[in-house]
Protein backbone atom coordinates (compact mmCIF):
# COMPACT_ATOMS: atom_id res chain seq x y z
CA UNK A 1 140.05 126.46 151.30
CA UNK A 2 138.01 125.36 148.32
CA UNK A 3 140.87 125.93 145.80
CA UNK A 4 144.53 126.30 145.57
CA UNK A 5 145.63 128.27 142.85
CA UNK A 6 142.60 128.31 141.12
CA UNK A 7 142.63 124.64 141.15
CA UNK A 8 139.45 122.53 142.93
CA UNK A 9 140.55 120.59 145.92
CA UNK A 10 137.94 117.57 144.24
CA UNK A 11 140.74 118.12 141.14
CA UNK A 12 143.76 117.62 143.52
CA UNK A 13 141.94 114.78 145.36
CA UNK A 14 141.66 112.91 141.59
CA UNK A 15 145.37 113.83 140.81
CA UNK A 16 146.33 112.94 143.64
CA UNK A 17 144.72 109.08 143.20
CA UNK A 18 145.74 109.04 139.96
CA UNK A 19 149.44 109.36 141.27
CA UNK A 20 148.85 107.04 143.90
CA UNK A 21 146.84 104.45 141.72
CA UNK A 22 148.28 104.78 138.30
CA UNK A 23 152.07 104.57 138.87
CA UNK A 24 153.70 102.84 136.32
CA UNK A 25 157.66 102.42 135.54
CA UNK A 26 160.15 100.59 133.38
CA UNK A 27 162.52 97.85 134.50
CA UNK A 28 164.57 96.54 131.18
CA UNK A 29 162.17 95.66 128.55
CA UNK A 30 158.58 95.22 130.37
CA UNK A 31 156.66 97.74 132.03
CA UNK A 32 154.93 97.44 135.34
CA UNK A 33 152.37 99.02 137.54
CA UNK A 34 153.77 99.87 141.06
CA UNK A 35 150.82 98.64 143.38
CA UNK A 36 151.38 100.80 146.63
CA UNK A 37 152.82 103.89 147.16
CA UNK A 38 153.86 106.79 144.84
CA UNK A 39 156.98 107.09 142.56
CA UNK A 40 160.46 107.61 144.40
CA UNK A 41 161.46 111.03 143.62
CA UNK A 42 158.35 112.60 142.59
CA UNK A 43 157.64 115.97 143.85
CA UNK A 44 154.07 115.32 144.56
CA UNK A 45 154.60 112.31 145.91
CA UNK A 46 157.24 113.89 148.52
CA UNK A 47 154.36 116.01 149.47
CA UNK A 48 151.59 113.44 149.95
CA UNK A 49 154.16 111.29 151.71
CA UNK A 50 154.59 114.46 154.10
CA UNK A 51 151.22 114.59 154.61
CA UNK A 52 150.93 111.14 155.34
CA UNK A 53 153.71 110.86 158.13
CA UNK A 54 152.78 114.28 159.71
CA UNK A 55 149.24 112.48 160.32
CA UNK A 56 150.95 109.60 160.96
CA UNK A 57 153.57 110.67 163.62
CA UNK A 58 150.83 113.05 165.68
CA UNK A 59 150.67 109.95 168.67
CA UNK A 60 154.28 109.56 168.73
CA UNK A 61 155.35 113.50 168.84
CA UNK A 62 152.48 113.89 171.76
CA UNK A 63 154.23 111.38 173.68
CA UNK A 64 157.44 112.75 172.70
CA UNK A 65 157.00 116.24 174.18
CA UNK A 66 155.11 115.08 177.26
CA UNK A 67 158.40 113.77 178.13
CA UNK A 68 160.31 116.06 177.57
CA UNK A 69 162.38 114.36 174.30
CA UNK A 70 162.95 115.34 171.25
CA UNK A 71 161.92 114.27 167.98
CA UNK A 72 162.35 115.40 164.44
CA UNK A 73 161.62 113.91 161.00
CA UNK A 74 163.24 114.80 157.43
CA UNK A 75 160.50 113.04 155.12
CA UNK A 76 160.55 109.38 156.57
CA UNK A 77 163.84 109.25 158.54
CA UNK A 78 163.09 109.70 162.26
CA UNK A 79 165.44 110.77 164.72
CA UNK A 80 164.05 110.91 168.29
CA UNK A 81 165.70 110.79 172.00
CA UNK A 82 164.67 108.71 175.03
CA UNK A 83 165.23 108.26 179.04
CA UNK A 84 163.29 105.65 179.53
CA UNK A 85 164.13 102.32 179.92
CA UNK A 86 164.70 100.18 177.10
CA UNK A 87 161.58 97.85 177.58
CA UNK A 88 159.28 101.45 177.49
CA UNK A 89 161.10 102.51 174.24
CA UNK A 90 160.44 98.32 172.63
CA UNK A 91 156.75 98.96 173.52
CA UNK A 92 156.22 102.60 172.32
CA UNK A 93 157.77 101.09 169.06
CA UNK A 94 155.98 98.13 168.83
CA UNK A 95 152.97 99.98 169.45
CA UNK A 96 153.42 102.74 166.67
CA UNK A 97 154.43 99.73 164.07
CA UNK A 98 151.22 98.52 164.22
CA UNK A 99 149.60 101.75 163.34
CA UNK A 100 150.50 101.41 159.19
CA UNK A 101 151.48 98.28 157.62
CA UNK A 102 153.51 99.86 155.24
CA UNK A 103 155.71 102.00 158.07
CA UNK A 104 158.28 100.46 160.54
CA UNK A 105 160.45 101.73 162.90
C-alpha cells in the first residue's frame, strides 16, 4: 500500500512520531512532556500499541502453538496456558522480558 485513504504512508509515519514524540499533558498547574510512550486512551495510540505487541509477541505465540497452548492478548493483557514445568515457564519469561525494556511479564 502506498496510501490509506488517500493519505501517504510517509504522512502517517510523521503523525505517527509526532504522537509518539510530542505528547504533552496537564497535571495541576504545570504542563509536562510525557517522554516514552503514547497518551493513555488515545485511539491512535491503541493502534500503534497493537502494532507494537503483535510484533512483539510473534516469538512467544510460535512457541505457544508448537506446544500445543494457548495464548491470547486484549491490547497488553496476556493470558496464556502452560504444561510445562515451572522452571521452563520462569525461563520462557525471563527470556521474552528481555526482549523490550519497556514490557514485562
Amino acid at each position: 500500500y502506498r496510501k490509506v485513504k488517500g493519505i501517504s504512508i510517509d504522512t502517517i509515519k510523521k503523525l505517527a512520531s509526532i504522537v509518539i514524540k510530542d505528547n504533552v499533558f496537564a497535571y495541576g498547574s504545570k504542563i509536562y512532556k510525557q517522554t516514552t510512550g503514547g497518551a493513555n486512551g488515545s485511539s491512535f495510540t491503541l493502534t500503534l500499541a497493537n502494532i507494537f505487541m503483535s510484533e512483539w509477541q510473534k516469538k512467544l505465540v510460535e512457541e505457544q502453538t508448537k506446544t500445543g497452548e494457548l495464548y491470547g492478548r486484549y491490547i497488553d493483557d496476556v493470558f496464556m496456558t502452560w504444561n510445562k514445568s515451572e522452571e521452563e515457564l520462569r525461563i520462557l519469561l525471563d527470556d521474552a522480558n528481555t526482549w523490550n525494556p519497556n514490557i514485562k511479564l
